[in-house]
N, C-alpha and C. Protein backbone atom coordinates (compact mmCIF):
# COMPACT_ATOMS: atom_id res chain seq x y z
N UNK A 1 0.85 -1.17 0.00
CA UNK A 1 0.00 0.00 0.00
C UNK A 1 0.89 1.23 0.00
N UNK A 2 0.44 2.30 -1.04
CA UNK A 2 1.01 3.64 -0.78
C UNK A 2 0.10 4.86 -0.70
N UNK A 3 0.64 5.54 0.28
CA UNK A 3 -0.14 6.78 0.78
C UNK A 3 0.18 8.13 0.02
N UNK A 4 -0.44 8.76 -0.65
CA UNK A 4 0.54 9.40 -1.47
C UNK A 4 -0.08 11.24 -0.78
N UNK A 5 0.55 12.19 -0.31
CA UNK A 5 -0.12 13.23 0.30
C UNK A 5 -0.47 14.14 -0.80
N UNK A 6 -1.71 14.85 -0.38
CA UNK A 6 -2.28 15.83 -1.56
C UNK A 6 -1.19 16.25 -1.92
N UNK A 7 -1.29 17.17 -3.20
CA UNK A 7 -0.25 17.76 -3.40
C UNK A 7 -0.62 19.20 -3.86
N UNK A 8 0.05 20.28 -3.89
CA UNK A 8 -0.04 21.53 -3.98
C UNK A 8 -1.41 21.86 -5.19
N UNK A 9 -2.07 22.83 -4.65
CA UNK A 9 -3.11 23.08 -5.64
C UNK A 9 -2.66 24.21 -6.68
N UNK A 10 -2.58 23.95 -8.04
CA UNK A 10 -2.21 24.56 -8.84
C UNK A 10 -3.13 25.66 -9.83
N UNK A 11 -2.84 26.91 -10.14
CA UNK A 11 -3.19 27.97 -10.86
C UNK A 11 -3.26 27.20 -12.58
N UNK A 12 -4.41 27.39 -13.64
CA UNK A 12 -4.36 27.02 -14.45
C UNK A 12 -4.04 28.33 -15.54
N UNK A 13 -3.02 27.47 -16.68
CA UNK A 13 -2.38 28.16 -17.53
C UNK A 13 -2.88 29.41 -18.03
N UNK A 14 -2.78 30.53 -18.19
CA UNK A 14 -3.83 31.53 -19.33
C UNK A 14 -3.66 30.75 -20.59
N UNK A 15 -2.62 30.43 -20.82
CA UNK A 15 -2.69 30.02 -22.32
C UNK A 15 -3.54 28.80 -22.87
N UNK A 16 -4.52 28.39 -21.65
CA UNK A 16 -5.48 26.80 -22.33
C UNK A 16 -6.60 27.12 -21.14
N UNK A 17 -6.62 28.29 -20.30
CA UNK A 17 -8.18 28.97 -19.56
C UNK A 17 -8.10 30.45 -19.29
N UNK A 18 -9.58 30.74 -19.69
CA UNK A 18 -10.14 32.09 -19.40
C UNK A 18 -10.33 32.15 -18.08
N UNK A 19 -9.99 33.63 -17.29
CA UNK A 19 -10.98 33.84 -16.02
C UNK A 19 -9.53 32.83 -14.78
N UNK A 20 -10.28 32.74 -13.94
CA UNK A 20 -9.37 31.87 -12.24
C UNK A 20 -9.73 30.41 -12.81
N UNK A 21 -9.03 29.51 -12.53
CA UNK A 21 -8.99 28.18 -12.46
C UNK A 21 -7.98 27.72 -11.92
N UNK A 22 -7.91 26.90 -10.89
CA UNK A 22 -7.64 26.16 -10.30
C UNK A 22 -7.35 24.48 -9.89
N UNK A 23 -6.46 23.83 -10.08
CA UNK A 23 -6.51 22.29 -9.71
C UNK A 23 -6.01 22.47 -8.57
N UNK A 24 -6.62 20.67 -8.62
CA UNK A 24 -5.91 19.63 -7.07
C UNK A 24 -5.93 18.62 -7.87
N UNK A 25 -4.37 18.28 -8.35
CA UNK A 25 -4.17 16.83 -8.80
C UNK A 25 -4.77 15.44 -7.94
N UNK A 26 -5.13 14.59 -8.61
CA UNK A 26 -5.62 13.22 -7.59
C UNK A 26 -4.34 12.48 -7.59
N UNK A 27 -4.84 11.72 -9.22
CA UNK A 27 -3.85 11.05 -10.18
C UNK A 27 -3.37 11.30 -11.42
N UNK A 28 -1.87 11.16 -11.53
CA UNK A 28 -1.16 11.64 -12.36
C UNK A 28 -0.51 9.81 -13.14
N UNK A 29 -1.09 10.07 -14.62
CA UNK A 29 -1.23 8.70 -15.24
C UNK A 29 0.32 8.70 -15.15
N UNK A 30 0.80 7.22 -14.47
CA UNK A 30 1.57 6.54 -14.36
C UNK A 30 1.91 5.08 -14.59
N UNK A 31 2.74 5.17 -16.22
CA UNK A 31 2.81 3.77 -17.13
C UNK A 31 2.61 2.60 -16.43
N UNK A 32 2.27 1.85 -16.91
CA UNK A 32 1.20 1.54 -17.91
C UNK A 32 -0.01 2.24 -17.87
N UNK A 33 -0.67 2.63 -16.79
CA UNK A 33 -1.84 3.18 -16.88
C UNK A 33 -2.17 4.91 -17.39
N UNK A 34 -2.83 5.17 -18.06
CA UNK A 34 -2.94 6.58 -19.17
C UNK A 34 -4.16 7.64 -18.12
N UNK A 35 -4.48 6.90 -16.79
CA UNK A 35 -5.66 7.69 -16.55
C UNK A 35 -5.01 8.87 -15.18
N UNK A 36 -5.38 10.14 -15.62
CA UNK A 36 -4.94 11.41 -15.10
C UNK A 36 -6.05 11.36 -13.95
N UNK A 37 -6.30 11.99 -12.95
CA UNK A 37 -7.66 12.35 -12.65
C UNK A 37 -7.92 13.83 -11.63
N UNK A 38 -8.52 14.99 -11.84
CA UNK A 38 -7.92 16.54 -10.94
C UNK A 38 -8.93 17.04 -10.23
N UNK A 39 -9.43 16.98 -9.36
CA UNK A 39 -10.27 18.48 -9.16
C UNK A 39 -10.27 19.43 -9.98
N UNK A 40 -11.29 20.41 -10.57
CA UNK A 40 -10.66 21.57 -11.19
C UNK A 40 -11.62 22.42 -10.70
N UNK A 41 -11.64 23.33 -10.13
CA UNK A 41 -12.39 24.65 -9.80
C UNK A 41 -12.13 26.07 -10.51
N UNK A 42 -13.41 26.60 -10.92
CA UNK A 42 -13.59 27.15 -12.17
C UNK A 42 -14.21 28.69 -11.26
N UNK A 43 -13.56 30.04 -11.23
CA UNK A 43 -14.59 30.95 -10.73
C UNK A 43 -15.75 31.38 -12.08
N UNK A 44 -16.33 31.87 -11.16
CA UNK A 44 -17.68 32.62 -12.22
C UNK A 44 -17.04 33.13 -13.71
N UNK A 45 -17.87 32.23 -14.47
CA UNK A 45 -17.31 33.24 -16.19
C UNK A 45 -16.01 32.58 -16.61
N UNK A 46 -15.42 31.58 -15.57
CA UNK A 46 -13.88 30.65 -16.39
C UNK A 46 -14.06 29.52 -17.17
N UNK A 47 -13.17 29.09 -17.70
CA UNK A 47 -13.62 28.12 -18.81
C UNK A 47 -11.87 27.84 -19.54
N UNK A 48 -12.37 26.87 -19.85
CA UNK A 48 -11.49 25.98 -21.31
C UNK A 48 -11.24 26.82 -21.60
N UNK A 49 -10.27 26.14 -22.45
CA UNK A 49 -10.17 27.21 -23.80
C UNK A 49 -10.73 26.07 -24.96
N UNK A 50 -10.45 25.63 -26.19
CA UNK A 50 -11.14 24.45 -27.06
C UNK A 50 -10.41 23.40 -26.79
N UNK A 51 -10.22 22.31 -26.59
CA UNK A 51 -9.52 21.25 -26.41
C UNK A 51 -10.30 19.45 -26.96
N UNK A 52 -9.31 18.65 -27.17
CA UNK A 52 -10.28 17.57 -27.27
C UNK A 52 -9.22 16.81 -26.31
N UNK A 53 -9.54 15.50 -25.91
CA UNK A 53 -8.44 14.54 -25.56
C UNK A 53 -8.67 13.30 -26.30
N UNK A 54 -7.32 12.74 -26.36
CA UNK A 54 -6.73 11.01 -26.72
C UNK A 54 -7.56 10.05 -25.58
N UNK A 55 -8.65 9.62 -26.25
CA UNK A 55 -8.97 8.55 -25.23
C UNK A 55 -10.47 9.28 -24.37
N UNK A 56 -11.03 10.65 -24.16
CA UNK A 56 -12.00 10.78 -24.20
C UNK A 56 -11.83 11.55 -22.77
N UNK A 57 -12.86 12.11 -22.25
CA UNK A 57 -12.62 12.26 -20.98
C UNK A 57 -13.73 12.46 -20.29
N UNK A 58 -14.07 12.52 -18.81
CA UNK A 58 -15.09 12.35 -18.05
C UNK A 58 -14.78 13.46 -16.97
N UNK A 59 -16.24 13.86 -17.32
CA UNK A 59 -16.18 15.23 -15.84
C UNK A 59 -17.30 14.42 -15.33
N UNK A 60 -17.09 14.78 -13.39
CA UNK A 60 -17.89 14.79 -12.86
C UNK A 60 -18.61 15.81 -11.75
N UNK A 61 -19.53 16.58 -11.75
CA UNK A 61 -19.68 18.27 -11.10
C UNK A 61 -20.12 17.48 -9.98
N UNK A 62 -18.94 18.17 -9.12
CA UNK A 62 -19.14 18.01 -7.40
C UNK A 62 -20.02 19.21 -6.68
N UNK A 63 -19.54 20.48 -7.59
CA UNK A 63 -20.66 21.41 -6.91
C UNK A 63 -20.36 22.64 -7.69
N UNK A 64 -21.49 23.59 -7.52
CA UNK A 64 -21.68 24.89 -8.35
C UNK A 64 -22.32 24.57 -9.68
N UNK A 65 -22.43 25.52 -10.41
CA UNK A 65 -23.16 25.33 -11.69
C UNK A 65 -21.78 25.97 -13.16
N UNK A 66 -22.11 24.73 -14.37
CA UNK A 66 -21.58 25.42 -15.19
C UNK A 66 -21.90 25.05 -16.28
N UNK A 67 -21.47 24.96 -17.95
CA UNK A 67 -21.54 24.73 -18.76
C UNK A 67 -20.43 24.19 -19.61
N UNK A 68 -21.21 22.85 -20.50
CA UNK A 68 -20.35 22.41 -21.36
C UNK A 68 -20.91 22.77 -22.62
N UNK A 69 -19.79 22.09 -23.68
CA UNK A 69 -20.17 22.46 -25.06
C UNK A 69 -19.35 21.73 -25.86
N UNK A 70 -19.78 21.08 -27.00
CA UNK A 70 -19.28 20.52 -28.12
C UNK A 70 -19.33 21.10 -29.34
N UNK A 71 -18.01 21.25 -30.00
CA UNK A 71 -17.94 22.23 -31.27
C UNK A 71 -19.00 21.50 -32.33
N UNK A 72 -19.61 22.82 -32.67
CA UNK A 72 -21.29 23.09 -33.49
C UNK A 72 -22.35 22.66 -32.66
N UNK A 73 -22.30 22.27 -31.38
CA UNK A 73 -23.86 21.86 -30.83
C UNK A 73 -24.19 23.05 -29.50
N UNK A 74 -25.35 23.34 -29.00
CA UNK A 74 -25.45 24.02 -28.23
C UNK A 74 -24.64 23.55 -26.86
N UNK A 75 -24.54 24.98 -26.21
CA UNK A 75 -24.09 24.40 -24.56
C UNK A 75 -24.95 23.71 -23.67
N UNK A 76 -24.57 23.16 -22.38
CA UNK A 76 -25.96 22.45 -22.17
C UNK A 76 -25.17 22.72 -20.39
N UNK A 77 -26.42 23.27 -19.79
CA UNK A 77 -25.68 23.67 -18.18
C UNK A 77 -25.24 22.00 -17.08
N UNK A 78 -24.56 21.90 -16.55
CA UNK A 78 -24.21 21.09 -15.77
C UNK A 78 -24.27 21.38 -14.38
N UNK A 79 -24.56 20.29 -13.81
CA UNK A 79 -25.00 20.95 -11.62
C UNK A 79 -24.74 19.38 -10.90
N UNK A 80 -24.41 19.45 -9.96
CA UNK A 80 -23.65 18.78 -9.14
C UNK A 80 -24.20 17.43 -9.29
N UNK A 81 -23.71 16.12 -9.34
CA UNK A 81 -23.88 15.32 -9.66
C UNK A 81 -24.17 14.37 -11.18
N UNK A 82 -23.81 15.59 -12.16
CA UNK A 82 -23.69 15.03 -13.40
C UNK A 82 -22.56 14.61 -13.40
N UNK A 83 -22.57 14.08 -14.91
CA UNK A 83 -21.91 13.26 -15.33
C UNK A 83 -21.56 13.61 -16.84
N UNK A 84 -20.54 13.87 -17.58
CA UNK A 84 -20.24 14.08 -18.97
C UNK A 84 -19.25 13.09 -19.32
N UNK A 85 -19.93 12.86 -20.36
CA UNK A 85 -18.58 11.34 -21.03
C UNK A 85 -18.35 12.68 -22.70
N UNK A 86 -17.13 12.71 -22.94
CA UNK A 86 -16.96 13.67 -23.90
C UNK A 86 -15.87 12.26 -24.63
N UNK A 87 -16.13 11.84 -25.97
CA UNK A 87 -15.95 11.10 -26.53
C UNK A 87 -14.22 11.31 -27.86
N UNK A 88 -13.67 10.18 -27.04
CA UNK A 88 -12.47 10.65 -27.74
C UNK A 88 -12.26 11.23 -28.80
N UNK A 89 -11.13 12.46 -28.92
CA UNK A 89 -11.09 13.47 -30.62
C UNK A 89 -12.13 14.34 -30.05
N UNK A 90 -13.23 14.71 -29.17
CA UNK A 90 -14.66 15.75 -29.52
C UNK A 90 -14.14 17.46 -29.22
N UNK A 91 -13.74 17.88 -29.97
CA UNK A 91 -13.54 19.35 -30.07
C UNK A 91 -14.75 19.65 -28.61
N UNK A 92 -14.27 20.64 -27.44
CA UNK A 92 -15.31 20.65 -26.83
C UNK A 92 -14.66 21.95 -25.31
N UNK A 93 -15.39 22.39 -24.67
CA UNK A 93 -14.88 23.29 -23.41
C UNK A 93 -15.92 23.01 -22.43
N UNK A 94 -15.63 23.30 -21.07
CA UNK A 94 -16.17 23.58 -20.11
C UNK A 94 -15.85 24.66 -19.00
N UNK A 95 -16.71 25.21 -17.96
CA UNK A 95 -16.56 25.93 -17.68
C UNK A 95 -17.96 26.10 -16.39
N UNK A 96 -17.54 27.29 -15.74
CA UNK A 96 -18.71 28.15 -14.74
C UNK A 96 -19.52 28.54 -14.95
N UNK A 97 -20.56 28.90 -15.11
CA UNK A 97 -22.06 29.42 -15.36
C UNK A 97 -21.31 30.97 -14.78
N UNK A 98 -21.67 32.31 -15.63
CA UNK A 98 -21.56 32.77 -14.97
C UNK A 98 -21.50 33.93 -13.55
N UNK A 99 -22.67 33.52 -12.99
CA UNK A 99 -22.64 33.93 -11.54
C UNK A 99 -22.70 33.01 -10.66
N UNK A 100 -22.19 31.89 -10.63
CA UNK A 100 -21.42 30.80 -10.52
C UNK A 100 -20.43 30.00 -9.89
N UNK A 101 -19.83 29.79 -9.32
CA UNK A 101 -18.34 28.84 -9.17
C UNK A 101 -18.74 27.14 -9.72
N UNK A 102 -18.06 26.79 -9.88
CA UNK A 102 -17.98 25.25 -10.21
C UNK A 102 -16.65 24.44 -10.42
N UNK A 103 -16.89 23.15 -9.83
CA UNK A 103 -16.00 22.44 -9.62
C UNK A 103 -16.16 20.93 -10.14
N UNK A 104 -15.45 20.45 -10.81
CA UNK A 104 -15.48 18.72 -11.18
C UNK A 104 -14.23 18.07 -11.18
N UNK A 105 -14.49 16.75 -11.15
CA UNK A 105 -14.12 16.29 -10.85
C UNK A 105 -13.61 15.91 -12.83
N UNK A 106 -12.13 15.91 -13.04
CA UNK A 106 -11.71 15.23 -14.72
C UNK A 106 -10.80 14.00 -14.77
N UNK A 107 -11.64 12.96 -15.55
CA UNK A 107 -10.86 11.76 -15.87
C UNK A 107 -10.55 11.60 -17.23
N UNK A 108 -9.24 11.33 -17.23
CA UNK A 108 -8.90 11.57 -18.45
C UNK A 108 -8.06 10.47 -19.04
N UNK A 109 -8.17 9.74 -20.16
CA UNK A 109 -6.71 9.05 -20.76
C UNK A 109 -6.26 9.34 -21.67
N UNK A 110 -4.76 9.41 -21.81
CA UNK A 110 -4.16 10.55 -22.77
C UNK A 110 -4.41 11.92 -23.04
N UNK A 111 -3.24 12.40 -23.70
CA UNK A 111 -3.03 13.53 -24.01
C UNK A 111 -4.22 14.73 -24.20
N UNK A 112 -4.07 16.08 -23.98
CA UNK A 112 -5.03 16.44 -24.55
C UNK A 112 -4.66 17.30 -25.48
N UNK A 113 -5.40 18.19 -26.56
CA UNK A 113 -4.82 18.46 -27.80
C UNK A 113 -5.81 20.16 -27.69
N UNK A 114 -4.92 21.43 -27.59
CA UNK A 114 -5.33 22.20 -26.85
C UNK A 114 -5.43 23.25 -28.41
N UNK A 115 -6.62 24.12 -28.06
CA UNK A 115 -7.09 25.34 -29.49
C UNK A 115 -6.96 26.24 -29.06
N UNK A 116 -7.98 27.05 -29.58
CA UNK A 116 -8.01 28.60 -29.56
C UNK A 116 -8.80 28.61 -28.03
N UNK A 117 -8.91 29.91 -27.44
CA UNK A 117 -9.73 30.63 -26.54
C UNK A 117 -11.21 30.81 -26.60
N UNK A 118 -12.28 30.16 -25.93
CA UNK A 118 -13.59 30.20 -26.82
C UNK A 118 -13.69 31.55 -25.83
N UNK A 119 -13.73 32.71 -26.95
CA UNK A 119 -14.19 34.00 -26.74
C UNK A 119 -15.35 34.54 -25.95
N UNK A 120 -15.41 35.66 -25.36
CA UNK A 120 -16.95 36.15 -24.75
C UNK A 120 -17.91 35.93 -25.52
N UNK A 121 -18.00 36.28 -26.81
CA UNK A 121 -18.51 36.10 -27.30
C UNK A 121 -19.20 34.94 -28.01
N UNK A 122 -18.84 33.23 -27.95
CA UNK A 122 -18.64 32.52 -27.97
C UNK A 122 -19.55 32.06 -26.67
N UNK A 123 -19.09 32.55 -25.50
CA UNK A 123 -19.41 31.87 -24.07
C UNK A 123 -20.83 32.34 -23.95
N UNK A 124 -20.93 33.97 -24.64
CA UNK A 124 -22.32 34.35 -24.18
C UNK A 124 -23.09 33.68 -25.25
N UNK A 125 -22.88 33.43 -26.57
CA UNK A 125 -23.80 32.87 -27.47
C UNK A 125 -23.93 31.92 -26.89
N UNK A 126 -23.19 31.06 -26.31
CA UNK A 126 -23.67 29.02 -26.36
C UNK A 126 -24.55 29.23 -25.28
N UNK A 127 -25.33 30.63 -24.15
CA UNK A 127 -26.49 30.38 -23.57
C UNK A 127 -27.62 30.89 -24.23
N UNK A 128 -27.30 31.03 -25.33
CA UNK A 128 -28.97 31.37 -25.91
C UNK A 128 -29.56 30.46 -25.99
């Protein structure tokens, strides 16, 4: 058995999120196994930037409200106890609702493959 202690909660990049974001690593995929897994806490109005991943990935909202989205389909709000399976290759972001905080839980295998900034403009259209 190994005990492994939290480890430092980390500031997320500007260059792949809008707005405050925040992790708490769980698991960090270690060969053979590909599966990552983070806390990520999102303040009001933060978000992705476009990204897809190798192998697909899974949020799960522990609490607050926010929104996902898949490139060309509408956004669709998320609240604590969902569940998103985002299907390997799916062009796609997530993020805070925003007046908001939100937090999930991301499982991930492999790489992820990081885009452009989905703009204000962008964030405010996908709630119409």
């Amino acid at each position: 058995m190994e005990i492994r202690r939290k480890q430092p909660t980390t500031k997320g990049p500007a260059e792949r999120f809008t707005g405050e974001v925040w992790f708490d690593p769980i698991v960090q995929a270690e060969p053979p196994s590909k599966v990552s897994i983070a806390a990520v806490h999102f303040a009001p109005g933060a978000r992705t930037a476009w990204h897809s991943h190798d192998g697909g990935q899974r949020l799960y909202v522990t609490e607050g409200r926010g929104l996902v989205q898949s490139r060309n389909e509408p956004a669709v709000e998320i609240r604590p106890g969902d569940v998103v399976d985002v299907p390997d290759g799916e062009q796609h972001w997530h993020g805070a609702a925003p007046e908001h905080f939100m937090t999930h839980l991301s499982i991930t295998e492999g790489e992820a493959r990081w885009g452009g900034h989905v703009t204000d403009v962008e964030y405010g259209t996908s709630r119409s």
